[in-house]
N, C-alpha and C. Protein backbone atom coordinates (compact mmCIF):
# COMPACT_ATOMS: atom_id res chain seq x y z
N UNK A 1 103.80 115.59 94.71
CA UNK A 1 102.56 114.88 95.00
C UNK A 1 101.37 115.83 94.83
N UNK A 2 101.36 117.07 95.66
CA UNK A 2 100.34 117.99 95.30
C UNK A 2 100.09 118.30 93.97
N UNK A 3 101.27 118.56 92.96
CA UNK A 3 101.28 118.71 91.84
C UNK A 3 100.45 117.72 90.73
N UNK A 4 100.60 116.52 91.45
CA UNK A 4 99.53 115.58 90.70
C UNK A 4 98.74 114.90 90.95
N UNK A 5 97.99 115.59 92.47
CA UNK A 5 96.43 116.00 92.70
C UNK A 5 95.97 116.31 91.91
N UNK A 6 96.45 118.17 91.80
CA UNK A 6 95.99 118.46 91.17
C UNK A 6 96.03 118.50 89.68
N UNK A 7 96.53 117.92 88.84
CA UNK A 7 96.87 117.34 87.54
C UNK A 7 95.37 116.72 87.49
N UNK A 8 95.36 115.32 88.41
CA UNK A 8 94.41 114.64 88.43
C UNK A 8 92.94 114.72 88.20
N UNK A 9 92.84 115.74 89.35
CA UNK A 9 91.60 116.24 89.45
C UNK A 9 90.97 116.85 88.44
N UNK A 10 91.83 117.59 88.13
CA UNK A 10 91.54 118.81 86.44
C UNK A 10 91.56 118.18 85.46
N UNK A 11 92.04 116.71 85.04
CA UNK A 11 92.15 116.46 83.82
C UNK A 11 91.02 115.38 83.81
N UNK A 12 91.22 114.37 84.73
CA UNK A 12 90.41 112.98 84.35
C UNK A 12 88.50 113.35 84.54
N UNK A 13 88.20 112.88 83.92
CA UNK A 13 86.75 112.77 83.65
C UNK A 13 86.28 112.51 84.84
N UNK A 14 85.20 113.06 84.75
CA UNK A 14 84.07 112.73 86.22
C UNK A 14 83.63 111.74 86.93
N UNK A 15 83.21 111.31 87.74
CA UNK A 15 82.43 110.39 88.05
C UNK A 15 81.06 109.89 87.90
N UNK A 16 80.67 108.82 86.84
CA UNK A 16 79.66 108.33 86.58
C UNK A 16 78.77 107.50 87.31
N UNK A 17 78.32 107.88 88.59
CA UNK A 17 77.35 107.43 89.11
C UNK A 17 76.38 106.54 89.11
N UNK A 18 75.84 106.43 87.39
CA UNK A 18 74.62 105.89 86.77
C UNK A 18 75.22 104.70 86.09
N UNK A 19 76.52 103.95 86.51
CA UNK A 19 77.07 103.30 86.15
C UNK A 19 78.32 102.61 86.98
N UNK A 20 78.04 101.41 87.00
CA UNK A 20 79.05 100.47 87.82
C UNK A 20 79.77 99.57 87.35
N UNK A 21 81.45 100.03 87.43
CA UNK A 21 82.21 99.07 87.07
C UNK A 21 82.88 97.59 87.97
N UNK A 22 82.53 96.14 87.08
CA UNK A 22 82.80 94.96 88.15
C UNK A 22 84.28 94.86 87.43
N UNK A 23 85.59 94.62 88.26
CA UNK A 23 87.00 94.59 88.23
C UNK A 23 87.17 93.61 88.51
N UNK A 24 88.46 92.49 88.50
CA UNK A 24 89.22 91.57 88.88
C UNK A 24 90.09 90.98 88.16
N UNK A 25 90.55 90.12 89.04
CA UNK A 25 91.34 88.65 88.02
C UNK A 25 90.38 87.37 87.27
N UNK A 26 91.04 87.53 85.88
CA UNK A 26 90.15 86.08 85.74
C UNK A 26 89.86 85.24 86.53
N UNK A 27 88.71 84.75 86.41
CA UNK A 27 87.94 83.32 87.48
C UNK A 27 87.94 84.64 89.26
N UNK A 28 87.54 85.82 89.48
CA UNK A 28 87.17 86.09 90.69
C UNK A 28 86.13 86.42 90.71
N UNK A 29 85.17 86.31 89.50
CA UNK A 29 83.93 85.91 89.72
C UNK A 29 82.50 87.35 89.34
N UNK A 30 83.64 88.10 88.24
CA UNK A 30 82.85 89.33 87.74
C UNK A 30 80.95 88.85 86.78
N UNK A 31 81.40 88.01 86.21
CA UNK A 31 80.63 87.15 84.88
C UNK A 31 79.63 86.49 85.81
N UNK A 32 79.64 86.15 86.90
CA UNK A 32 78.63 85.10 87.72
C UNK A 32 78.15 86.57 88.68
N UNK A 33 78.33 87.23 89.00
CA UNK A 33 77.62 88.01 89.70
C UNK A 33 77.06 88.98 88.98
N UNK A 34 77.80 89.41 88.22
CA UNK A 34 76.89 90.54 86.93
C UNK A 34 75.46 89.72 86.90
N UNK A 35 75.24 88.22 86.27
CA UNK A 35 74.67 87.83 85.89
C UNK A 35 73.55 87.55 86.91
N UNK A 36 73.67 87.79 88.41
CA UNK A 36 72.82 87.62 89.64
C UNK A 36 72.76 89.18 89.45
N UNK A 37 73.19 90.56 89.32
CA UNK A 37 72.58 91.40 89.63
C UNK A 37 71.29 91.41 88.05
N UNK A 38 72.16 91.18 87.08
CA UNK A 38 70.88 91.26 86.29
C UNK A 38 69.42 90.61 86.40
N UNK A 39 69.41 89.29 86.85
CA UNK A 39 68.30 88.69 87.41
C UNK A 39 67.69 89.06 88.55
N UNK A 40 68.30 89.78 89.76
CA UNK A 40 67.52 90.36 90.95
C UNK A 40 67.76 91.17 91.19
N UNK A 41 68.34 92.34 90.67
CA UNK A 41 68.75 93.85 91.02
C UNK A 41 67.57 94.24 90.32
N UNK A 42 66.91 94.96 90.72
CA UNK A 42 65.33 95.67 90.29
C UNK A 42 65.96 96.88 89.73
N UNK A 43 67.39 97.64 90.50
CA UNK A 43 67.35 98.87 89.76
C UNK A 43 68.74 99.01 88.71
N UNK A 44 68.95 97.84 88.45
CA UNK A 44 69.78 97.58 87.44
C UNK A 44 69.28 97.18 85.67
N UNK A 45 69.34 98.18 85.46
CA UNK A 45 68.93 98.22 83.89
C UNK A 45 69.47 97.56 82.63
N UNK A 46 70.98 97.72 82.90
CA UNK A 46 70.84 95.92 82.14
C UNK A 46 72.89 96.11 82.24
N UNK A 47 73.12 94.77 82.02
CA UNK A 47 74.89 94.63 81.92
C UNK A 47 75.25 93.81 81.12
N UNK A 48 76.16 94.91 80.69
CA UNK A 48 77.42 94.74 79.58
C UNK A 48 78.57 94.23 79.91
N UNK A 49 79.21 93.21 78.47
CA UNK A 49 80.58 93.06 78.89
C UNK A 49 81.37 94.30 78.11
N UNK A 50 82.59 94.58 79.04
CA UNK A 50 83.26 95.86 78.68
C UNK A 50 84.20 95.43 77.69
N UNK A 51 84.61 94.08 77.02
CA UNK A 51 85.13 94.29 75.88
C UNK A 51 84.15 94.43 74.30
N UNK A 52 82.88 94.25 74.43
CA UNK A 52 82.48 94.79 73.92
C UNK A 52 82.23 96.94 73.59
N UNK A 53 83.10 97.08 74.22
CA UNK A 53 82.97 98.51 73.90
C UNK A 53 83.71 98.97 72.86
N UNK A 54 84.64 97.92 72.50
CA UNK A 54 85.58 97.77 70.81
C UNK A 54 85.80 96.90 70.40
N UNK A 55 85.29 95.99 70.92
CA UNK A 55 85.39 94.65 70.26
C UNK A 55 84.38 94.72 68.50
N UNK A 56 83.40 95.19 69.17
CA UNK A 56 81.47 95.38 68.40
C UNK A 56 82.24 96.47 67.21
N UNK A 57 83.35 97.01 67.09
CA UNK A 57 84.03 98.21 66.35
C UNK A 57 84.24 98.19 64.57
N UNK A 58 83.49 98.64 64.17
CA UNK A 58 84.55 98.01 62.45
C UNK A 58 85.33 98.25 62.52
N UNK A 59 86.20 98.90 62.96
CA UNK A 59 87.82 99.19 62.71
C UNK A 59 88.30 98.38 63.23
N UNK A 60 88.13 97.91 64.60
CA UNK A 60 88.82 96.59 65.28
C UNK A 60 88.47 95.42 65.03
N UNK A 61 87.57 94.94 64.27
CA UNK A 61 87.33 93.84 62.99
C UNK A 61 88.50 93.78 61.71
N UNK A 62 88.52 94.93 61.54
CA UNK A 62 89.30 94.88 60.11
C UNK A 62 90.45 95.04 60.96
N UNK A 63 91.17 95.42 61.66
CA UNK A 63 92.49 95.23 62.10
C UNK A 63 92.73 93.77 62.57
N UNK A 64 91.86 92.98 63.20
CA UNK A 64 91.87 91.65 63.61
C UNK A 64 91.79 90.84 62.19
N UNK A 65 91.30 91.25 61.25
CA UNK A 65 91.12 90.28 60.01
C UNK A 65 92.52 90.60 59.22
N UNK A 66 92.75 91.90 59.16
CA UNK A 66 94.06 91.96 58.25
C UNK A 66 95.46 92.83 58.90
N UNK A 67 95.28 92.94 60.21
CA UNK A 67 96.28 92.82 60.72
C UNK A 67 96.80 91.61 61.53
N UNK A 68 96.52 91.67 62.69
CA UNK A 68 96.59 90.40 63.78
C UNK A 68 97.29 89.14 62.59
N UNK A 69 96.87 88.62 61.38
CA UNK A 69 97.92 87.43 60.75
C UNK A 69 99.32 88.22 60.98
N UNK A 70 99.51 88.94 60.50
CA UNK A 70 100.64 89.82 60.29
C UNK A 70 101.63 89.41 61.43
N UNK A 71 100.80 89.53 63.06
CA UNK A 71 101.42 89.70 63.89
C UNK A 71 101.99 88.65 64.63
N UNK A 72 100.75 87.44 64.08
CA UNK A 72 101.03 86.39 64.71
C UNK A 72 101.08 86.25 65.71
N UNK A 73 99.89 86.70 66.53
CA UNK A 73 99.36 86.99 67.65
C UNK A 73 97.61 86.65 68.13
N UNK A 74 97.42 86.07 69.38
CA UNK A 74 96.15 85.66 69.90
C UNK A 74 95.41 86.64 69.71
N UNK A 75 94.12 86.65 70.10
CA UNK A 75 93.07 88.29 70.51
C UNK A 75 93.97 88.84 71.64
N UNK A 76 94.11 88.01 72.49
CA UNK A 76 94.50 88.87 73.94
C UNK A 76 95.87 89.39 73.78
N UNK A 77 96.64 88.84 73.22
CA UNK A 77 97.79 89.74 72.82
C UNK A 77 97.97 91.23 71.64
N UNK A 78 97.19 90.29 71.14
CA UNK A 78 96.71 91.70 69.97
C UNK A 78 96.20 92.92 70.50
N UNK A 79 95.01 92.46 71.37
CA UNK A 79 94.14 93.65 72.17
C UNK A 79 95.79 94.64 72.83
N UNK A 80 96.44 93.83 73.87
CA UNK A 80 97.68 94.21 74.81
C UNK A 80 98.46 95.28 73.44
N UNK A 81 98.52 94.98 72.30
CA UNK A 81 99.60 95.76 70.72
C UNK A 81 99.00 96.97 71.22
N UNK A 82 97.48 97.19 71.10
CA UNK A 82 96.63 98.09 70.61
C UNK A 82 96.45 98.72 72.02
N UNK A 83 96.92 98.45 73.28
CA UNK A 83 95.96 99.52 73.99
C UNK A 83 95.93 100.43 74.29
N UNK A 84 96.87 101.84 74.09
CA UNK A 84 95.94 102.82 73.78
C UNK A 84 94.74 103.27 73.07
N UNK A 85 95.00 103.14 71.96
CA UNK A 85 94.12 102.94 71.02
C UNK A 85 92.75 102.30 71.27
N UNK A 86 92.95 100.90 71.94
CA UNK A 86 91.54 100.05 72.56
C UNK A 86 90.81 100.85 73.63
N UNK A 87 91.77 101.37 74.89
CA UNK A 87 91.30 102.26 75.81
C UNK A 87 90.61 103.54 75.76
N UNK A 88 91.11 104.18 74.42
CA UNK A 88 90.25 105.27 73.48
C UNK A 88 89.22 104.95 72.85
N UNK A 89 89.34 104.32 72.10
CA UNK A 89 87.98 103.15 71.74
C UNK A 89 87.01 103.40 73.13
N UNK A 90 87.27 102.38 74.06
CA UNK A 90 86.42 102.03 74.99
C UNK A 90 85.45 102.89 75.60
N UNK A 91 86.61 104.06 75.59
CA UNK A 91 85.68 105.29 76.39
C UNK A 91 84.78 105.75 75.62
N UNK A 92 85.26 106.16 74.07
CA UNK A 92 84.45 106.21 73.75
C UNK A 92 82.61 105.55 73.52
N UNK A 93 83.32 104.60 73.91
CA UNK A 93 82.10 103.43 73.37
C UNK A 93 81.01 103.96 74.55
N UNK A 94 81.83 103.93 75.75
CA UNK A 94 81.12 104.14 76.73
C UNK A 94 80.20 105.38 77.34
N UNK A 95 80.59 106.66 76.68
CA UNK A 95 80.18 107.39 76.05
C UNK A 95 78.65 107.57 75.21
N UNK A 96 78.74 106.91 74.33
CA UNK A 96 77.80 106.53 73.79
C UNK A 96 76.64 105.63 73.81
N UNK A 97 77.07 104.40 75.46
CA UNK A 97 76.52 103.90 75.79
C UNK A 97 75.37 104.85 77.08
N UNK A 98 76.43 105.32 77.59
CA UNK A 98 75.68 106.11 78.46
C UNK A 98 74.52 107.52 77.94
N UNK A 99 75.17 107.70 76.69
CA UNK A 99 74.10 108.90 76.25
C UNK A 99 73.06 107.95 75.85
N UNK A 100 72.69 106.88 75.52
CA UNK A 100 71.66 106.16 75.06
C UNK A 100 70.84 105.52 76.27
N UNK A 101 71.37 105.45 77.25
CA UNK A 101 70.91 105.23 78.58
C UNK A 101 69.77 105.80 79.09
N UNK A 102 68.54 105.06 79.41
CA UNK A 102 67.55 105.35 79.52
C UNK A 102 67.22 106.28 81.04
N UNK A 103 67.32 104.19 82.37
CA UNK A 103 66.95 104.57 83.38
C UNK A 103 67.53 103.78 84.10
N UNK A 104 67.54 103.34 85.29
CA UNK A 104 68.06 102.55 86.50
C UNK A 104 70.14 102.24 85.66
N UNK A 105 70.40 101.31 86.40
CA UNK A 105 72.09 101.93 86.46
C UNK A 105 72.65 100.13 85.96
N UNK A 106 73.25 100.90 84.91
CA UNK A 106 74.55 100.16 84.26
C UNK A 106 75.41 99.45 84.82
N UNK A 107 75.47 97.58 84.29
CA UNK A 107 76.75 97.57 85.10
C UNK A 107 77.73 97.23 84.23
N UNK A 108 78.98 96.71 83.84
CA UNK A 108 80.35 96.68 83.53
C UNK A 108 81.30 95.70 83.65
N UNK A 109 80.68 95.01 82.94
CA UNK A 109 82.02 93.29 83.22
C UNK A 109 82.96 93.85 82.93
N UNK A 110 83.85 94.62 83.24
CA UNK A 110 85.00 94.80 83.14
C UNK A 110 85.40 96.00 83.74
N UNK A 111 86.73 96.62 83.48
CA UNK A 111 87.03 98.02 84.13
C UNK A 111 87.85 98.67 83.00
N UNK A 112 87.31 100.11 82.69
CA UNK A 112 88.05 100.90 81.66
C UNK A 112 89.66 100.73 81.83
N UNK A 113 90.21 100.29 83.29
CA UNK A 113 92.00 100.77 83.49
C UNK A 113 91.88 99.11 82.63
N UNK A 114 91.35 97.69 82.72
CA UNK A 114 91.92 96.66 82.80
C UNK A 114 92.50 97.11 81.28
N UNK A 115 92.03 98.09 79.85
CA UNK A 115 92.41 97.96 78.90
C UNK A 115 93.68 98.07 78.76
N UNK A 116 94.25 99.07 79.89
CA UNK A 116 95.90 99.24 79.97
C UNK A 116 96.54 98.63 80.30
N UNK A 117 95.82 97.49 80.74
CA UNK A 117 96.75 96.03 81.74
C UNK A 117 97.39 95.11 80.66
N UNK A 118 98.96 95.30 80.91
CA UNK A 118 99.27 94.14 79.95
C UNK A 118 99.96 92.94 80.61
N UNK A 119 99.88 92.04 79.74
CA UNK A 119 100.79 90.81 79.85
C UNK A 119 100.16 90.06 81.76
N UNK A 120 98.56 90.35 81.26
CA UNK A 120 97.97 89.66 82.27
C UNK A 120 98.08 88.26 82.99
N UNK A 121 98.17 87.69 81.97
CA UNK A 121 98.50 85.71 82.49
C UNK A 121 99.58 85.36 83.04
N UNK A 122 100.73 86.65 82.69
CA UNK A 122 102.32 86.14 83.52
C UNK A 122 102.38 86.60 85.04
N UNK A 123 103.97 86.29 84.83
CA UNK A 123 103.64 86.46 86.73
C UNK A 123 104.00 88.08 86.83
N UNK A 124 104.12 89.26 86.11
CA UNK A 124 104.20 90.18 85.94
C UNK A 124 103.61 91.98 85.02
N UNK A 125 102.16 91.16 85.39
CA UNK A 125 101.08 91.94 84.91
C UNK A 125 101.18 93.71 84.93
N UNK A 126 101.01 94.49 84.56
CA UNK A 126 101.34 96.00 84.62
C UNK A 126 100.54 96.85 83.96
N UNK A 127 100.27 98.04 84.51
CA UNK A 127 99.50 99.21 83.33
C UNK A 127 100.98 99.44 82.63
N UNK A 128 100.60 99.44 81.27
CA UNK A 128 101.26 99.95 80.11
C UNK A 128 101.43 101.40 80.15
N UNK A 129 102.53 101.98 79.23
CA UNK A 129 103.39 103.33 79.76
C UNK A 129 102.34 104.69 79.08
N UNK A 130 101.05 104.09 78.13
CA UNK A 130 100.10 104.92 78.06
C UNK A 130 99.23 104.62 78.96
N UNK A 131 99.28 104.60 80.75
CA UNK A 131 98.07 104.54 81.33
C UNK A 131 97.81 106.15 81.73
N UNK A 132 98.85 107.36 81.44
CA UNK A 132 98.45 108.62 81.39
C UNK A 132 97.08 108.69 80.56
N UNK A 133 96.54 108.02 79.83
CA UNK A 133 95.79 108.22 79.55
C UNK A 133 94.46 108.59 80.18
N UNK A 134 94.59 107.53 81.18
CA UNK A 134 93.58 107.12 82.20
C UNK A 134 93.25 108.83 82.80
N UNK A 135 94.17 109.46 82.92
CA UNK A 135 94.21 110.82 83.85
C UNK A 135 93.48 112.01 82.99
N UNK A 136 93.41 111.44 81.29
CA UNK A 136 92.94 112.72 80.37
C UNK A 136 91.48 112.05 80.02
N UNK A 137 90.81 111.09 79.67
CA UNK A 137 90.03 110.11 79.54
C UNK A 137 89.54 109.42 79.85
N UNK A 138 88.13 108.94 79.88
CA UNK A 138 87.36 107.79 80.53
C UNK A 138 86.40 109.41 81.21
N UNK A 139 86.05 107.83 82.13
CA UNK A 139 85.06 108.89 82.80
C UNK A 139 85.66 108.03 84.49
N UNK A 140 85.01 108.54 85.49
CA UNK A 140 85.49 108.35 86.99
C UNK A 140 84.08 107.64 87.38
N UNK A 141 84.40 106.15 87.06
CA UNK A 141 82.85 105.05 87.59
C UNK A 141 83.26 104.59 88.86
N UNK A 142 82.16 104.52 89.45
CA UNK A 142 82.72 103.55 90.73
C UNK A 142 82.68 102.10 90.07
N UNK A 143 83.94 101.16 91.13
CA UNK A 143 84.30 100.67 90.91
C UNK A 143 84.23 99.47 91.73
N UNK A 144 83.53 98.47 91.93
CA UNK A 144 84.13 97.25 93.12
C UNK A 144 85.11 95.99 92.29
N UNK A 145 86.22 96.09 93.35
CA UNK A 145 87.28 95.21 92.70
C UNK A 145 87.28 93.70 93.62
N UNK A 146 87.20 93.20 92.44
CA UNK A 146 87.16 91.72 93.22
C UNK A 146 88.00 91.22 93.60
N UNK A 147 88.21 90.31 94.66
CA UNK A 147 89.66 90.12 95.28
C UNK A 147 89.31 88.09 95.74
N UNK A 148 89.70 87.37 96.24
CA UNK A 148 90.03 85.95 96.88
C UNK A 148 91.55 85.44 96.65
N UNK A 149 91.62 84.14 97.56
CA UNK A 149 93.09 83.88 97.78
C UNK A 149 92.97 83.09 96.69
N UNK A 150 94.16 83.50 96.02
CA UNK A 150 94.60 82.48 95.36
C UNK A 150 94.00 81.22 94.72
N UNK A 151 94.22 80.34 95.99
CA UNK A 151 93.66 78.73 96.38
C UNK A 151 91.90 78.95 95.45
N UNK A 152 91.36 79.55 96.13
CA UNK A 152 90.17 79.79 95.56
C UNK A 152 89.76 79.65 94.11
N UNK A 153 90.50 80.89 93.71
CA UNK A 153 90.75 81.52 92.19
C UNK A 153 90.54 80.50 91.41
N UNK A 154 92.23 79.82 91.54
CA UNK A 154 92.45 78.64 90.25
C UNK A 154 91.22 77.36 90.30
N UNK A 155 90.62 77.19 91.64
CA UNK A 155 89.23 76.11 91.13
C UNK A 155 88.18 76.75 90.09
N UNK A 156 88.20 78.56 90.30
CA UNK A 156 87.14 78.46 89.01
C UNK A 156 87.72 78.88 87.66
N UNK A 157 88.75 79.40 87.94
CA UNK A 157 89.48 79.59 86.28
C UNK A 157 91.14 79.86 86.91
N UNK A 158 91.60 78.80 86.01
CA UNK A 158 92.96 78.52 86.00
C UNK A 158 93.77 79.24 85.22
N UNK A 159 94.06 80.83 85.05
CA UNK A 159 94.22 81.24 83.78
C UNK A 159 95.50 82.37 84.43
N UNK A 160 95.62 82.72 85.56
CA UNK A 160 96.75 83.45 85.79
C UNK A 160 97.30 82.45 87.00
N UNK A 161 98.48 83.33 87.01
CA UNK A 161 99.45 82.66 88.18
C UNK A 161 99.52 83.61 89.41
N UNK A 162 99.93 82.67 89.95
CA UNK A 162 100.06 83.43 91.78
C UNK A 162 100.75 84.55 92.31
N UNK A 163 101.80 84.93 91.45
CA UNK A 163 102.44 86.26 91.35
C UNK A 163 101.71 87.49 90.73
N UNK A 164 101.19 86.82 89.62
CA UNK A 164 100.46 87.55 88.71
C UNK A 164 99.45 88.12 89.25
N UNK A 165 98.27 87.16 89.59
CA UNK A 165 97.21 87.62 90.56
C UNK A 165 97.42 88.80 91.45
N UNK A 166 98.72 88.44 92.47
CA UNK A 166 98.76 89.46 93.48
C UNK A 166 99.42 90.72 93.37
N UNK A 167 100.10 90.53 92.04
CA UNK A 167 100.61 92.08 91.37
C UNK A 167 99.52 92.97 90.95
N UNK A 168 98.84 92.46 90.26
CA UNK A 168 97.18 92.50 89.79
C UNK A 168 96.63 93.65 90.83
N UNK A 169 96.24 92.94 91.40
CA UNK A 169 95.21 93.21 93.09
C UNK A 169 96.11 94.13 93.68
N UNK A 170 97.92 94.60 93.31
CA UNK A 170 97.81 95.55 94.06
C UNK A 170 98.59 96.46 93.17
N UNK A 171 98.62 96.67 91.85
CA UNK A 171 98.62 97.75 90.74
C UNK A 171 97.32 98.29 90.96
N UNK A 172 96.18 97.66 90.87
CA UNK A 172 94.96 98.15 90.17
C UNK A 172 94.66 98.97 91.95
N UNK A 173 94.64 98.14 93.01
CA UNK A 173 94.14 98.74 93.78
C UNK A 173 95.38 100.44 94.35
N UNK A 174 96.31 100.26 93.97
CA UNK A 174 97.14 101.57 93.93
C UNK A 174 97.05 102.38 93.19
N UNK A 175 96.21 102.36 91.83
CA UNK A 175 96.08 103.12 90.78
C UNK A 175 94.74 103.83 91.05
N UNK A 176 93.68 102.76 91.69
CA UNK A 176 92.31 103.38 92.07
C UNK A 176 92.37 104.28 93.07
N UNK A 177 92.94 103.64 94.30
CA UNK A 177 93.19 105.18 95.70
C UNK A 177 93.89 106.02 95.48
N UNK A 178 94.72 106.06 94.82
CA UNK A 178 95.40 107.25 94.34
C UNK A 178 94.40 108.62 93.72
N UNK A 179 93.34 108.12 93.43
CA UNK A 179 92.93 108.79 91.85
C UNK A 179 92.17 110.08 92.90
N UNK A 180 91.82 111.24 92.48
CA UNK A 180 91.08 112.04 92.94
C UNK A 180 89.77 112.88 92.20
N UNK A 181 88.91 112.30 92.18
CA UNK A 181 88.20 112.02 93.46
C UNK A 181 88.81 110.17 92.84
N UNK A 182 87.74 109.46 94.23
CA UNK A 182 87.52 107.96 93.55
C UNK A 182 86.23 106.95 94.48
N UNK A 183 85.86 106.43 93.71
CA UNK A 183 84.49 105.48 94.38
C UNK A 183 85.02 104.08 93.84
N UNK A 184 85.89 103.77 94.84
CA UNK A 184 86.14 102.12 94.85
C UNK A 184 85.95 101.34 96.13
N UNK A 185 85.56 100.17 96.25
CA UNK A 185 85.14 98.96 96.42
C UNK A 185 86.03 98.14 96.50
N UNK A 186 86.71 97.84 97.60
CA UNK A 186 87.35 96.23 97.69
C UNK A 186 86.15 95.51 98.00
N UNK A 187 86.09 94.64 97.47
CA UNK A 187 85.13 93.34 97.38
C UNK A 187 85.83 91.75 98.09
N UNK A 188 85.43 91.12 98.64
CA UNK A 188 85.88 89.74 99.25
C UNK A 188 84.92 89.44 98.13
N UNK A 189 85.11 87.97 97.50
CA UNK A 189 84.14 87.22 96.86
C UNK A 189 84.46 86.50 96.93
N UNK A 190 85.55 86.07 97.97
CA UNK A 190 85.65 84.34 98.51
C UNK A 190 84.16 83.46 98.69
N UNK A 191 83.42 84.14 99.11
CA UNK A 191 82.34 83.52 99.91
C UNK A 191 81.31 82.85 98.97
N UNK A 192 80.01 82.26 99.34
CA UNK A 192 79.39 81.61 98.16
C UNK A 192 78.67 82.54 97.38
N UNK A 193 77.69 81.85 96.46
CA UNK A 193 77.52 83.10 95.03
C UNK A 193 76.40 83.45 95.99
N UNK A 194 75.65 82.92 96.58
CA UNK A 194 74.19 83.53 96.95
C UNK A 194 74.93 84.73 98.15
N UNK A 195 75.93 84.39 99.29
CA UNK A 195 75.73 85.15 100.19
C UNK A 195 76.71 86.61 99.39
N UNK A 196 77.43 86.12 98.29
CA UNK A 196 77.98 87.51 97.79
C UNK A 196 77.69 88.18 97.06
N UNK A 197 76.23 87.43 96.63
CA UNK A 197 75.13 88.58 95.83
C UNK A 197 74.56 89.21 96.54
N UNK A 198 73.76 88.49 97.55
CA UNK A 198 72.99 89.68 98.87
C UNK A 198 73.88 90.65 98.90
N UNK A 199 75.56 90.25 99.13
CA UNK A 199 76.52 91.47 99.75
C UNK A 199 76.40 92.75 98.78
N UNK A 200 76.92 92.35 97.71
CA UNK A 200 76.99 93.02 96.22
C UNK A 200 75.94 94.07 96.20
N UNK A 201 74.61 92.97 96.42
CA UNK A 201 73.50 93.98 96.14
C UNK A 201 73.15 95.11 96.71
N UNK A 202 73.26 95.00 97.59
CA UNK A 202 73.51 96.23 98.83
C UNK A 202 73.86 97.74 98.43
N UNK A 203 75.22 96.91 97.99
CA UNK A 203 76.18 98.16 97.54
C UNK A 203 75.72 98.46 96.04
N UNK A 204 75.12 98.14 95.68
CA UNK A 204 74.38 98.90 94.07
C UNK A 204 73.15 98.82 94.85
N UNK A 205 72.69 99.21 95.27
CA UNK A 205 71.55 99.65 95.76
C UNK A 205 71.82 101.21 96.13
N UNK A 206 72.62 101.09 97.01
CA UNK A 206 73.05 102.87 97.26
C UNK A 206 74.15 103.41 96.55
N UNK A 207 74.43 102.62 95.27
CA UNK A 207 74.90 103.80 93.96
C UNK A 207 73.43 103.98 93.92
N UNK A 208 72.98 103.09 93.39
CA UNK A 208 71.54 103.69 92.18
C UNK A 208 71.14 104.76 92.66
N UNK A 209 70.83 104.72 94.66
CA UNK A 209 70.09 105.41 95.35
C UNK A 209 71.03 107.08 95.00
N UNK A 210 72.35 107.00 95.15
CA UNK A 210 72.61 107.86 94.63
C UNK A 210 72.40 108.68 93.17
N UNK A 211 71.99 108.34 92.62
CA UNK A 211 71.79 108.50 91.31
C UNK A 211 69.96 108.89 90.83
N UNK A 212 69.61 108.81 92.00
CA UNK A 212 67.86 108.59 91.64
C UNK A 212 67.84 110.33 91.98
């Protein structure tokens, strides 16, 4: 265990401060609150969705145009072929997003680990056997992970299952406390959109503040 502390610590990238990653299961409600901090977060400078960090890629265009027939495979399965590769991508992207970064703080429809997440929609979701990656690469963002029961979930998007979900919510949240250092966020977002934006906002208020 000590041994891969310190592994941890020494290898994985820093913590990016000037930047906030939103996590979850489909339909827990990353896309509707991004979209309330962008409209009333004063010190939020603007948000991205995180599959755009290789999606936007020529190389991952031309692999989707003349590979993916080949494979006979959706985007989302295709992405799952590729993810190391996508997760290298990403960081990079992100990288480059952040050196272009002006002022006030970034946020992140998505989370750099979800690229390692495969076979999301079944009832047996998992980081893939390159999530060592995660430990040499990326950078260390804080993170709030979105969480609600179940019941909730499937009224706003019906897209995983009930096993799935809760494997989900507790891979990702075992992979985040583990990490050393780490700035994560369990999030409730059961509640309605207005009172879990006030909540939200709060807490990007004193990243930014950190960061000023």
């Amino acid at each position: 265990r000590r041994l891969h502390e310190l592994r941890a610590a020494l290898l994985a990238g820093p913590r990016a401060p000037r930047i906030l990653s939103l996590m979850g299961c489909d339909g827990s409600g990353k896309t509707a609150q991004a979209e309330c901090l962008k409209a009333g977060a004063g010190c939020v400078e603007a948000v991205f969705t995180g599959k755009h960090l290789y999606r936007k890629c020529l190389l991952y265009k031309l692999a989707v145009i003349l590979i993916r027939p080949l494979l006979f495979q959706k985007r989302e399965a295709f992405d799952e072929t590729l993810a190391p590769l996508i997760y290298l991508r990403a960081c990079l992207g992100l990288r480059l997003k952040l050196w272009r970064r002006r002022r006030g703080l970034l946020v992140m429809d998505r989370s750099l680990m979800d690229f390692l997440m495969v076979d999301r929609k079944t009832d047996t979701p998992a980081l893939c056997r390159s999530r060592w990656l995660a430990d040499a690469f990326g950078r260390r963002i804080p993170t709030v992970h979105f969480t609600l029961p179940y019941e909730q979930l499937v009224l706003r998007k019906r897209e995983v299952t009930e096993a799935g979900h809760a494997r989900y919510d507790a891979a990702m949240f075992k992979r985040f406390t583990r990490q050393i250092p780490t700035d994560y966020t369990l999030f409730n977002n059961s509640g309605g959109l207005k009172e879990s934006a006030a909540a939200l906002g709060l807490i990007v208020q004193a990243i930014a503040a950190r960061d000023a």
